[in-house]
N, C-alpha and C. Protein backbone atom coordinates (compact mmCIF):
# COMPACT_ATOMS: atom_id res chain seq x y z
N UNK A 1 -33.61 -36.14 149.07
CA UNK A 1 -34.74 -37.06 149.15
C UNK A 1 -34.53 -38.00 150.33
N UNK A 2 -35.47 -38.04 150.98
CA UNK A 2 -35.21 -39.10 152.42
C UNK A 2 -36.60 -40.34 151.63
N UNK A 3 -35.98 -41.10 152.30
CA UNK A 3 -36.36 -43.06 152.32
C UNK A 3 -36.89 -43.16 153.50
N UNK A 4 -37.11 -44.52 153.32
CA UNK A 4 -38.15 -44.93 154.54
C UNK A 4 -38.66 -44.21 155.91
N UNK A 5 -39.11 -43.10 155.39
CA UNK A 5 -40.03 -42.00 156.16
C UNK A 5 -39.12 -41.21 157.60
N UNK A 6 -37.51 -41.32 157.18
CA UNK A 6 -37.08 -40.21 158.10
C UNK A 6 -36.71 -38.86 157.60
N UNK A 7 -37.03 -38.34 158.67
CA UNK A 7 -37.30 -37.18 158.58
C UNK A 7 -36.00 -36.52 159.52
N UNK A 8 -35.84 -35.28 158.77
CA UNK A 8 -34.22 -34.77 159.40
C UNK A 8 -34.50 -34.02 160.75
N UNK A 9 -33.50 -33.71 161.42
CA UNK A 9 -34.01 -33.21 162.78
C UNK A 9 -34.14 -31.30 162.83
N UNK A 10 -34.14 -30.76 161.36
CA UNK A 10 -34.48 -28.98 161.76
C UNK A 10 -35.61 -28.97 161.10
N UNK A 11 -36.21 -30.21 160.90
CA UNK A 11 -37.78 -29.91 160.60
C UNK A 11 -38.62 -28.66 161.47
N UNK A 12 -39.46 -28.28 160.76
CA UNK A 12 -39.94 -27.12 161.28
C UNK A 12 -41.28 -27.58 162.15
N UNK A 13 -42.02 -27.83 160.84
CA UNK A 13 -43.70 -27.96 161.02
C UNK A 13 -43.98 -29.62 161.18
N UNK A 14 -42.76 -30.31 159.91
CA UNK A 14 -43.39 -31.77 160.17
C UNK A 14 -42.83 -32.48 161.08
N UNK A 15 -43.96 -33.54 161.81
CA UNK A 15 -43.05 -34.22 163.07
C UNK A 15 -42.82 -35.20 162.61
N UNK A 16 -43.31 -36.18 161.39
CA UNK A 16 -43.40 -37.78 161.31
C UNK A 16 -44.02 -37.45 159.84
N UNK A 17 -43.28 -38.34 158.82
CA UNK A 17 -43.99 -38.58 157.84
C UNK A 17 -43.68 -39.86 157.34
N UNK A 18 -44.63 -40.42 156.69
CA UNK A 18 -43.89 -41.96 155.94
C UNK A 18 -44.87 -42.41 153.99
N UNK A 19 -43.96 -43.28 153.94
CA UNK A 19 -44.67 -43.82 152.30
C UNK A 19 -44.43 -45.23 152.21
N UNK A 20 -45.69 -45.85 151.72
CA UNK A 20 -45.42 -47.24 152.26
C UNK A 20 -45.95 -47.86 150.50
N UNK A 21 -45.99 -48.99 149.95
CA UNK A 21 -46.50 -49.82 148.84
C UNK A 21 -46.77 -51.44 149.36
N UNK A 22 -48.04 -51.64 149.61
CA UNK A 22 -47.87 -53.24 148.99
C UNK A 22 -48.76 -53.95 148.13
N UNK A 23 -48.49 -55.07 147.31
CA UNK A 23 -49.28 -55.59 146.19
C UNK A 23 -49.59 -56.90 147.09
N UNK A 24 -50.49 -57.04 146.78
CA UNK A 24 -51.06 -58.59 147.24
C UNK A 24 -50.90 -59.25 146.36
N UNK A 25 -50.80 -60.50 146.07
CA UNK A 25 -50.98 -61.79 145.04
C UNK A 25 -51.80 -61.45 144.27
N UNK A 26 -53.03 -61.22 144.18
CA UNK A 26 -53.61 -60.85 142.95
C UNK A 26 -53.71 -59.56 142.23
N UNK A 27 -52.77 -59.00 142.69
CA UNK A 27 -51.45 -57.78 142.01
C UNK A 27 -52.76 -56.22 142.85
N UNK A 28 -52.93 -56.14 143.38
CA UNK A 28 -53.83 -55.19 144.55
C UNK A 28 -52.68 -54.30 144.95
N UNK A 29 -52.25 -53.13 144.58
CA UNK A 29 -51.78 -52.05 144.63
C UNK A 29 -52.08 -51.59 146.14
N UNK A 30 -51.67 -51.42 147.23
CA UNK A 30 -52.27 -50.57 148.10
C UNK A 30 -51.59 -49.28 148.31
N UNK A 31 -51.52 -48.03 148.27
CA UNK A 31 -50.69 -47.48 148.92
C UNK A 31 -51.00 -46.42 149.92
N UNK A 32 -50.28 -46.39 151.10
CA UNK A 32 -50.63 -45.21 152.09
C UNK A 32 -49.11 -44.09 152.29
N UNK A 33 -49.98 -43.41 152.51
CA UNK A 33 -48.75 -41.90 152.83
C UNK A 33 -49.33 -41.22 153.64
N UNK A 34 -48.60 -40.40 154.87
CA UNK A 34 -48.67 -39.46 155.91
C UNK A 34 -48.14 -38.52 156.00
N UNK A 35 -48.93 -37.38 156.94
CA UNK A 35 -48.07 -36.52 157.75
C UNK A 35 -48.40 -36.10 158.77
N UNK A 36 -47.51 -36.04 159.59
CA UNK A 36 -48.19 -35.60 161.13
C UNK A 36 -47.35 -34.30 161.42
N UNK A 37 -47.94 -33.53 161.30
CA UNK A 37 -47.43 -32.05 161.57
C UNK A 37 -47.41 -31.60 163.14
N UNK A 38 -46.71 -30.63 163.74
CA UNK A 38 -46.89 -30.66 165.20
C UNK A 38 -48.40 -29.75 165.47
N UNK A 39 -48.87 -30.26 166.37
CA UNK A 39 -50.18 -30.05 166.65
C UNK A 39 -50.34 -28.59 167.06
N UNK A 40 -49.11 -27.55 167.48
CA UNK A 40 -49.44 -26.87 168.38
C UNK A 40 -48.91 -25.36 167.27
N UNK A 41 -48.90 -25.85 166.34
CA UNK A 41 -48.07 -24.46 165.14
C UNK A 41 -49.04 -25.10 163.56
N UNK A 42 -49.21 -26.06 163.25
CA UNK A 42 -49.88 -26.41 161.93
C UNK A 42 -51.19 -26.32 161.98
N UNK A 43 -51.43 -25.76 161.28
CA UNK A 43 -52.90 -25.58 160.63
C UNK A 43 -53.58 -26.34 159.68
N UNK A 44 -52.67 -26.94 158.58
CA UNK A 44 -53.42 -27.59 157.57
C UNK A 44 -51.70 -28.40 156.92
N UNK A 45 -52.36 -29.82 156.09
CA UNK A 45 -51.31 -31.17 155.80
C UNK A 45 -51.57 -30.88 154.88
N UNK A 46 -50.95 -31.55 153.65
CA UNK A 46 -51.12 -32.15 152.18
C UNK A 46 -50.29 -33.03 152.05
N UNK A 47 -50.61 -34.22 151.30
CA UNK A 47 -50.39 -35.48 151.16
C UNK A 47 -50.32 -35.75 149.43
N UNK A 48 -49.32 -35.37 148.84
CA UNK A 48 -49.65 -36.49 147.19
C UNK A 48 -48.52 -37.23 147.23
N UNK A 49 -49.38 -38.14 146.93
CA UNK A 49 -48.87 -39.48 146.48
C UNK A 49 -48.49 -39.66 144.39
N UNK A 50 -47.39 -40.35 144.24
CA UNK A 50 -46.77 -40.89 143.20
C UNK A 50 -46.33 -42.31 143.24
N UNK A 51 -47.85 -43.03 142.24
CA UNK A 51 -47.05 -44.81 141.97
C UNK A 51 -46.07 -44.72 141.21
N UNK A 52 -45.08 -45.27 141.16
CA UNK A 52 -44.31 -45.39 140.15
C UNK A 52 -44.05 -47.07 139.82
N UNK A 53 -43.33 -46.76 138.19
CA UNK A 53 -43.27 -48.05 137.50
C UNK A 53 -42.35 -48.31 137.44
N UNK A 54 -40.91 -49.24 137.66
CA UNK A 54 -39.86 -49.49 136.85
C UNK A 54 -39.85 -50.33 135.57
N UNK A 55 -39.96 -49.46 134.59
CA UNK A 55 -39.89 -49.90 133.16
C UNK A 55 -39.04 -49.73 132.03
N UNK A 56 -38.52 -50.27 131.95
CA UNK A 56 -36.89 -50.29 130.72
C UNK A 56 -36.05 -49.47 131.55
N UNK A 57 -35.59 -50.10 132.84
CA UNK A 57 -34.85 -49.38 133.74
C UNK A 57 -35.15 -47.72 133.62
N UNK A 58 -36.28 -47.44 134.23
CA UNK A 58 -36.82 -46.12 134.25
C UNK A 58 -38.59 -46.02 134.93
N UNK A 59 -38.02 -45.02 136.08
CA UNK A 59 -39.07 -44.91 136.72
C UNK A 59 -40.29 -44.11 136.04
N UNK A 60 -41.59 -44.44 135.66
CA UNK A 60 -42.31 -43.77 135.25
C UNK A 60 -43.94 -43.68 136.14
N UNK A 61 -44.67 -42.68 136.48
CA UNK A 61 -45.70 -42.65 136.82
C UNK A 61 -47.25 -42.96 136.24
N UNK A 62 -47.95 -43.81 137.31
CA UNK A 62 -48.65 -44.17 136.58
C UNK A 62 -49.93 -43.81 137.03
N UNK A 63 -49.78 -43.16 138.33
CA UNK A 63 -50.91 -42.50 138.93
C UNK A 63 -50.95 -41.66 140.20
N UNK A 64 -51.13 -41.11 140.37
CA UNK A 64 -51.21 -40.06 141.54
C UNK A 64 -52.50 -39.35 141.84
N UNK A 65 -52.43 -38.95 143.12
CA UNK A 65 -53.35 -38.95 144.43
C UNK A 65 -52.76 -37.66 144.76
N UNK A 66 -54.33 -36.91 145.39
CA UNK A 66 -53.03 -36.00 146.48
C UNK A 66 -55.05 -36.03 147.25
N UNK A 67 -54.34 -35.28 148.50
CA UNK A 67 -55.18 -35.42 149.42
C UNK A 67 -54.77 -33.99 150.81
N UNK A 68 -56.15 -33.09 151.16
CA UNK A 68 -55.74 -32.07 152.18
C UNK A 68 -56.28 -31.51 153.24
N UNK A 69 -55.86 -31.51 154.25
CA UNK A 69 -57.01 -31.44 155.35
C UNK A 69 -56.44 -30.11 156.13
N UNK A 70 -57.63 -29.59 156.81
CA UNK A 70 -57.07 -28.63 157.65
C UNK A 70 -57.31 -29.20 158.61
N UNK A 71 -56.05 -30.11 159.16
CA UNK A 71 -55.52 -30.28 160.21
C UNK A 71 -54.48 -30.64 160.41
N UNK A 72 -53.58 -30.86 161.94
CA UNK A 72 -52.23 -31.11 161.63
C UNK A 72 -51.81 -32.28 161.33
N UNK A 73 -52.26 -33.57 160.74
CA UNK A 73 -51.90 -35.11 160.23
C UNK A 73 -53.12 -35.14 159.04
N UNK A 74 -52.91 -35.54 157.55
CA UNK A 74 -53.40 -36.03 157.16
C UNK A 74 -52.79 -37.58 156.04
N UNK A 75 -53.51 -38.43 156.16
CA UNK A 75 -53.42 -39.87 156.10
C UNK A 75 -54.06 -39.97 154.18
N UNK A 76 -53.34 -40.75 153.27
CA UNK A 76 -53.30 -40.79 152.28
C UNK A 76 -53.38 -42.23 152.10
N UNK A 77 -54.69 -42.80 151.19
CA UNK A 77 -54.60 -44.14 151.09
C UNK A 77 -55.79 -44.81 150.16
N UNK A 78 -55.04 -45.47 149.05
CA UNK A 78 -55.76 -45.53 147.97
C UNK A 78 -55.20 -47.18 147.56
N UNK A 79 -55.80 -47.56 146.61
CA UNK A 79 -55.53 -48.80 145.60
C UNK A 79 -56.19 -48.57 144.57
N UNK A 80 -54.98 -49.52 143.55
CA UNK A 80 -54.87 -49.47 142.04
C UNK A 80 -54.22 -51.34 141.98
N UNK A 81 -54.97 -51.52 140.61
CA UNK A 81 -54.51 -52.90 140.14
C UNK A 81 -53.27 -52.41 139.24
N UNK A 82 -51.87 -53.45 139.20
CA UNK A 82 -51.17 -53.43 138.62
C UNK A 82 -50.43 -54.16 137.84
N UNK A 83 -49.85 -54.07 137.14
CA UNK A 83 -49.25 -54.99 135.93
C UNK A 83 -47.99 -56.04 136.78
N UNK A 84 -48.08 -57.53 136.54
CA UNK A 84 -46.69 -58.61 136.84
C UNK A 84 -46.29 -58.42 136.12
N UNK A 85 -44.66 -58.42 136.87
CA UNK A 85 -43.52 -58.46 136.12
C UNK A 85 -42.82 -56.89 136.10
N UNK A 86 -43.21 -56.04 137.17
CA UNK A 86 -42.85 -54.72 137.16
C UNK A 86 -42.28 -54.40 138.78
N UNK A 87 -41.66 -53.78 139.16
CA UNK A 87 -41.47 -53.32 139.99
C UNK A 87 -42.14 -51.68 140.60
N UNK A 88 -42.66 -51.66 141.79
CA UNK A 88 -42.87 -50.31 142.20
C UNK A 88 -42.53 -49.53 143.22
N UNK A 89 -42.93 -48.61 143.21
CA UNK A 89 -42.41 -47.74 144.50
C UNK A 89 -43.50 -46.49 144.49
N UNK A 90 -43.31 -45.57 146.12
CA UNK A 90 -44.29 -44.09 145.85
C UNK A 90 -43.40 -43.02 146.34
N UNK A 91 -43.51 -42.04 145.60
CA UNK A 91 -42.98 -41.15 146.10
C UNK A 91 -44.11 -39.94 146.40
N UNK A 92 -43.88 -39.52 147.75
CA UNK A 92 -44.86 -38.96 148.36
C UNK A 92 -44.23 -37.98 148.76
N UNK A 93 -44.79 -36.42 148.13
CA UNK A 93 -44.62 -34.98 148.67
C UNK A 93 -45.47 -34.44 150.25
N UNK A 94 -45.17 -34.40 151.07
CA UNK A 94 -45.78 -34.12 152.12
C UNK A 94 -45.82 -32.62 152.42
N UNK A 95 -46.74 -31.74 152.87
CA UNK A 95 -46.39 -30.29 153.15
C UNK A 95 -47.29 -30.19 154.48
N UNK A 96 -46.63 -29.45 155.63
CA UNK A 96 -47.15 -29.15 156.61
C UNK A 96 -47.42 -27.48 156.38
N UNK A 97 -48.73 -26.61 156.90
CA UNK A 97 -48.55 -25.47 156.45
C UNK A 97 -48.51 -24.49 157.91
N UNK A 98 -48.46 -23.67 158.20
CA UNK A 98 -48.51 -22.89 159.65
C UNK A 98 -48.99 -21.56 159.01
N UNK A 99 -50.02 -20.91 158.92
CA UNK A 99 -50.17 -19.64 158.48
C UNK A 99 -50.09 -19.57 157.20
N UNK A 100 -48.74 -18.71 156.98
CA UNK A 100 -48.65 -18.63 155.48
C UNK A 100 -47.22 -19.11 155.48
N UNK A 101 -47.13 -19.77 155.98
CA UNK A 101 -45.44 -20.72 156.21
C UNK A 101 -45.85 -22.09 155.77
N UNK A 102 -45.15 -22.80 154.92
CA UNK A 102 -44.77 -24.27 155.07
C UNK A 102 -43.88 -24.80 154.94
N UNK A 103 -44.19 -26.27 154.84
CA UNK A 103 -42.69 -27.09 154.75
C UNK A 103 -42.84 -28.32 154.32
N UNK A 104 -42.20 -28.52 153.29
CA UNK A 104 -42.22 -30.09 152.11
C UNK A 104 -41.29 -30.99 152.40
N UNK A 105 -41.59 -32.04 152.29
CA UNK A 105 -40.50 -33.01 152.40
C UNK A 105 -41.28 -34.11 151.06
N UNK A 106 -40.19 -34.60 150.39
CA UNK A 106 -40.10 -36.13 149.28
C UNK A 106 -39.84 -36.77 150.44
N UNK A 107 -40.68 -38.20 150.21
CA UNK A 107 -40.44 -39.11 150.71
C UNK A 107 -40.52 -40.53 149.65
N UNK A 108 -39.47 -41.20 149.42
CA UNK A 108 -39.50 -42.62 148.46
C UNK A 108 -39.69 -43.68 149.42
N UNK A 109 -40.62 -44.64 149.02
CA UNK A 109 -40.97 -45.89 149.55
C UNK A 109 -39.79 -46.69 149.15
N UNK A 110 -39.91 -47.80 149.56
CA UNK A 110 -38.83 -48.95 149.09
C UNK A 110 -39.54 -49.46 148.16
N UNK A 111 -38.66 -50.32 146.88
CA UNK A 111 -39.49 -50.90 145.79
C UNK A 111 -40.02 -52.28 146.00
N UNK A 112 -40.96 -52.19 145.48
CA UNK A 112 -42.13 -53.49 145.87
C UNK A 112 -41.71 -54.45 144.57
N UNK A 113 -41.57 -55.38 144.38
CA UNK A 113 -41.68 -56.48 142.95
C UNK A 113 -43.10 -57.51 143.20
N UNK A 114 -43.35 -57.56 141.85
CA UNK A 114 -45.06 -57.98 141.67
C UNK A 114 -44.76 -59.02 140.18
């Protein structure tokens, strides 16, 4: 599992991906997720997204997104209201596809406190 959106260097298809969380003060969930696939071999992205909760020391989900474009970057970005007094994070599956080839990467956000 890679963190704050690096990505290893025998990537194939993906060039750049990331997963981001922030809550505003009046607890406003935002979250965005990417992928930028190389332009010159990808055909089509997918993007799902996973909020997660830390609750009784245990991550649990509380909503998920996914999102797919045929092209080589697609951009993931939604809001949800959420509960104070919890901590969160997203974990975001990214897939770049080339034909009938692809390639996934997990990506975990850093945890947000609300």
């Amino acid at each position: 599992i890679l963190r704050n959106g690096e990505i290893s260097p025998q990537m194939l298809y993906i060039a750049n991906a990331n997963a981001n969380i922030q809550i505003s003060s009046s607890g406003r969930a935002t979250v965005e997720a990417y992928v930028i696939g190389y332009s010159n071999t990808v055909t089509k992205t997918k993007v799902e997204a996973d909020l997660q909760q830390l609750k009784n020391g245990r991550w649990t989900s509380i909503k998920t997104w996914s999102v797919s474009k045929n092209s080589y970057k697609t951009t993931l970005v939604e809001s949800i209201q959420v509960s104070k007094g919890y901590s969160y994070r997203v974990v975001a599956t990214v897939t770049a596809y080339s034909g009938r080839d692809s390639e996934t990467q997990v990506i975990t956000s850093g945890e947000v406190s609300y």
